[in-house]
N, C-alpha and C. Protein backbone atom coordinates (compact mmCIF):
# COMPACT_ATOMS: atom_id res chain seq x y z
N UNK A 1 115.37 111.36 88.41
CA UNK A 1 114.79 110.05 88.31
C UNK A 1 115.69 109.15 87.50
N UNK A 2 115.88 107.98 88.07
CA UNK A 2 116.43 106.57 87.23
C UNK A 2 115.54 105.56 87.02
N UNK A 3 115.96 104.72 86.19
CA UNK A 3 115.42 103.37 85.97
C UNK A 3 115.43 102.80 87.74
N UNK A 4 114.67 101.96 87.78
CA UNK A 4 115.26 101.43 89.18
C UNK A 4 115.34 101.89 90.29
N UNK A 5 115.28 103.44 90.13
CA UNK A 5 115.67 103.99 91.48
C UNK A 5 114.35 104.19 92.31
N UNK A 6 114.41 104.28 93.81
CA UNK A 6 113.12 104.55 94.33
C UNK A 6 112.88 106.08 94.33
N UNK A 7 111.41 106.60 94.27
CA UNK A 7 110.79 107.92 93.86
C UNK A 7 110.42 107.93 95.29
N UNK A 8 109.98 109.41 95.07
CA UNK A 8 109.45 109.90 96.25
C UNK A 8 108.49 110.72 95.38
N UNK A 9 107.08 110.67 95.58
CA UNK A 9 106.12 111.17 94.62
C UNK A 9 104.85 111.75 94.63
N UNK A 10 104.20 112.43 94.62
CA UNK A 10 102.92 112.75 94.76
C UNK A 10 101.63 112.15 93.74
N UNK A 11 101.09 110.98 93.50
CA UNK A 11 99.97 111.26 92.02
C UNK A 11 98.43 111.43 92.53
N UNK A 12 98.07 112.37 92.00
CA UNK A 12 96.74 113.09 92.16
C UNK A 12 95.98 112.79 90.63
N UNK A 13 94.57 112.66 91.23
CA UNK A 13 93.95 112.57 89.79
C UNK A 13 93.39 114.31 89.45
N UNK A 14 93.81 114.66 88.59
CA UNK A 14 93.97 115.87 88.47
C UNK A 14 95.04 116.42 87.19
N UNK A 15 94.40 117.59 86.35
CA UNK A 15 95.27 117.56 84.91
C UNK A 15 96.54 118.68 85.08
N UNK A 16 95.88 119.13 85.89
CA UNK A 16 97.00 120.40 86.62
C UNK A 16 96.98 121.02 87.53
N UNK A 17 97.99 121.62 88.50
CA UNK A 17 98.41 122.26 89.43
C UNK A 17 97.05 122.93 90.20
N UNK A 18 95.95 123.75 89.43
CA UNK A 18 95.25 124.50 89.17
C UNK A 18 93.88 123.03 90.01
N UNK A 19 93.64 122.28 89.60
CA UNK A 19 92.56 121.52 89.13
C UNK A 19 93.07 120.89 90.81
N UNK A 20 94.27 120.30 91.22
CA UNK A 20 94.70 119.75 91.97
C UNK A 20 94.60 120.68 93.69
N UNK A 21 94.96 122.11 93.38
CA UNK A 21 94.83 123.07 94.70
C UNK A 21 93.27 123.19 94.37
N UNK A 22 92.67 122.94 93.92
CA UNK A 22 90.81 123.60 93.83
C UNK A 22 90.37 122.91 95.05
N UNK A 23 90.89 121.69 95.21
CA UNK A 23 90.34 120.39 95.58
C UNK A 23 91.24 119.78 96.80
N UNK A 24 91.08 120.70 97.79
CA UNK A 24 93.00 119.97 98.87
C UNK A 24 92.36 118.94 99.78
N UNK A 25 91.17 118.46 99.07
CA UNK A 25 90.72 117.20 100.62
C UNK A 25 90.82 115.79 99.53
N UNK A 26 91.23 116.12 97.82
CA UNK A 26 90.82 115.17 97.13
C UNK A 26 92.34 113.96 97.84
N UNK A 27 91.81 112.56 97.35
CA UNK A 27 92.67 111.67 97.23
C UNK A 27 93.97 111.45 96.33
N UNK A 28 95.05 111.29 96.77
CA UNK A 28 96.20 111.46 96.32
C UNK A 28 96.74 110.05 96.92
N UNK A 29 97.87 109.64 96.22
CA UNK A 29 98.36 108.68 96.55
C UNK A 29 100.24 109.25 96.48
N UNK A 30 100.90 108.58 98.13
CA UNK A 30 102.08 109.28 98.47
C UNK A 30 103.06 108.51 98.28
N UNK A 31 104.00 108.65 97.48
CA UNK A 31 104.77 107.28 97.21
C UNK A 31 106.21 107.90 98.58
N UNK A 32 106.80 106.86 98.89
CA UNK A 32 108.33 107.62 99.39
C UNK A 32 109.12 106.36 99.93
N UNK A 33 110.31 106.28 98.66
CA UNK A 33 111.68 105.47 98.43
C UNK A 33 111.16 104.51 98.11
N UNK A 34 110.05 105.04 96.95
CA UNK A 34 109.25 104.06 96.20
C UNK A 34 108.31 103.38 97.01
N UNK A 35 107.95 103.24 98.06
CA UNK A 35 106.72 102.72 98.59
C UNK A 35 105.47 103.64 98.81
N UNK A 36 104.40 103.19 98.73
CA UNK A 36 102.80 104.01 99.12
C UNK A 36 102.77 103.98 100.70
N UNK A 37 102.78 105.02 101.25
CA UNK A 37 102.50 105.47 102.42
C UNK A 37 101.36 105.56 102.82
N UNK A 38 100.96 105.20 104.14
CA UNK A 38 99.61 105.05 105.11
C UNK A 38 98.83 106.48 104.25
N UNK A 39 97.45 105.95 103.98
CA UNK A 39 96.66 107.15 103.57
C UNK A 39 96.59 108.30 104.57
N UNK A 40 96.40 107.51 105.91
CA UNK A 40 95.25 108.20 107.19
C UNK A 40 96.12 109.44 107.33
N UNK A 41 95.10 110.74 107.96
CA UNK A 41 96.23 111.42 108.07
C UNK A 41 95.70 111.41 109.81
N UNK A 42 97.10 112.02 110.44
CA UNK A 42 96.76 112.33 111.45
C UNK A 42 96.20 112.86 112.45
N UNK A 43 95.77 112.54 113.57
CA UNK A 43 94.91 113.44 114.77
C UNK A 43 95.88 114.44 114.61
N UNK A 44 94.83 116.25 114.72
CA UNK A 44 95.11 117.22 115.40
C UNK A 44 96.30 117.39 116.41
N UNK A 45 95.87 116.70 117.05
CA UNK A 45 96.46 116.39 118.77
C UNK A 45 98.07 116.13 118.22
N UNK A 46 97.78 115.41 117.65
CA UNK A 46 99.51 114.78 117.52
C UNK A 46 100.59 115.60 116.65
N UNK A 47 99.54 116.59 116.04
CA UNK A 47 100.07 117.85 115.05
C UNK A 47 101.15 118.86 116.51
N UNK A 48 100.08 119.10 117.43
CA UNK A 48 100.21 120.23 118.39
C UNK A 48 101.63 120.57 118.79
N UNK A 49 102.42 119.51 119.25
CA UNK A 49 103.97 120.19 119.21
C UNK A 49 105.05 119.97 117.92
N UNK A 50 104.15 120.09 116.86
CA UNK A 50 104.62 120.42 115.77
C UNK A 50 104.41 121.99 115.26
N UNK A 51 103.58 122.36 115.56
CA UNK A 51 102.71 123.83 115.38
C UNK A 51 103.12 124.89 116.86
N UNK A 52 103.21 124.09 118.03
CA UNK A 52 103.96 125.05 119.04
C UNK A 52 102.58 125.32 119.92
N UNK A 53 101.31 124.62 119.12
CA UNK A 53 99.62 125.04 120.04
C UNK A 53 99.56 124.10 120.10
N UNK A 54 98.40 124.37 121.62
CA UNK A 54 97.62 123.52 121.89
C UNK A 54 96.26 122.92 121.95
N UNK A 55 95.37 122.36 122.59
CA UNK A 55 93.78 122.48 121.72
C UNK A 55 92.88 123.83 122.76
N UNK A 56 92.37 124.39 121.55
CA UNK A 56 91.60 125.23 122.48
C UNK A 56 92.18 126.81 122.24
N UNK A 57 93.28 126.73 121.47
CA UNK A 57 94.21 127.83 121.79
C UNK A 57 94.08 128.44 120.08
């Protein structure tokens, strides 16, 4: 990290590692080259030829 420089970041409200995996649906905010990234996450569907399946399978 620098002054100035853009982050790429994860912040979770959460005190530790521990508190943060208890909870994997909680809200997090995604920083990357310093900007906040779209919350939404994506359809299933659009996962599928990332994973190599398809629906149903």
């Amino acid at each position: 990290l620098a002054i100035g420089a853009p982050a790429d970041l994860v912040g979770m409200a959460a005190r530790s590692a521990s508190e943060f995996l208890a909870r994997p649906g909680a809200e997090r905010v995604v920083l990357r080259a310093g900007q906040v990234l779209d919350a939404a996450l994506p359809d299933y569907e659009t996962l599928d030829d990332l994973s190599g399946q398809t629906a149903g399978a």
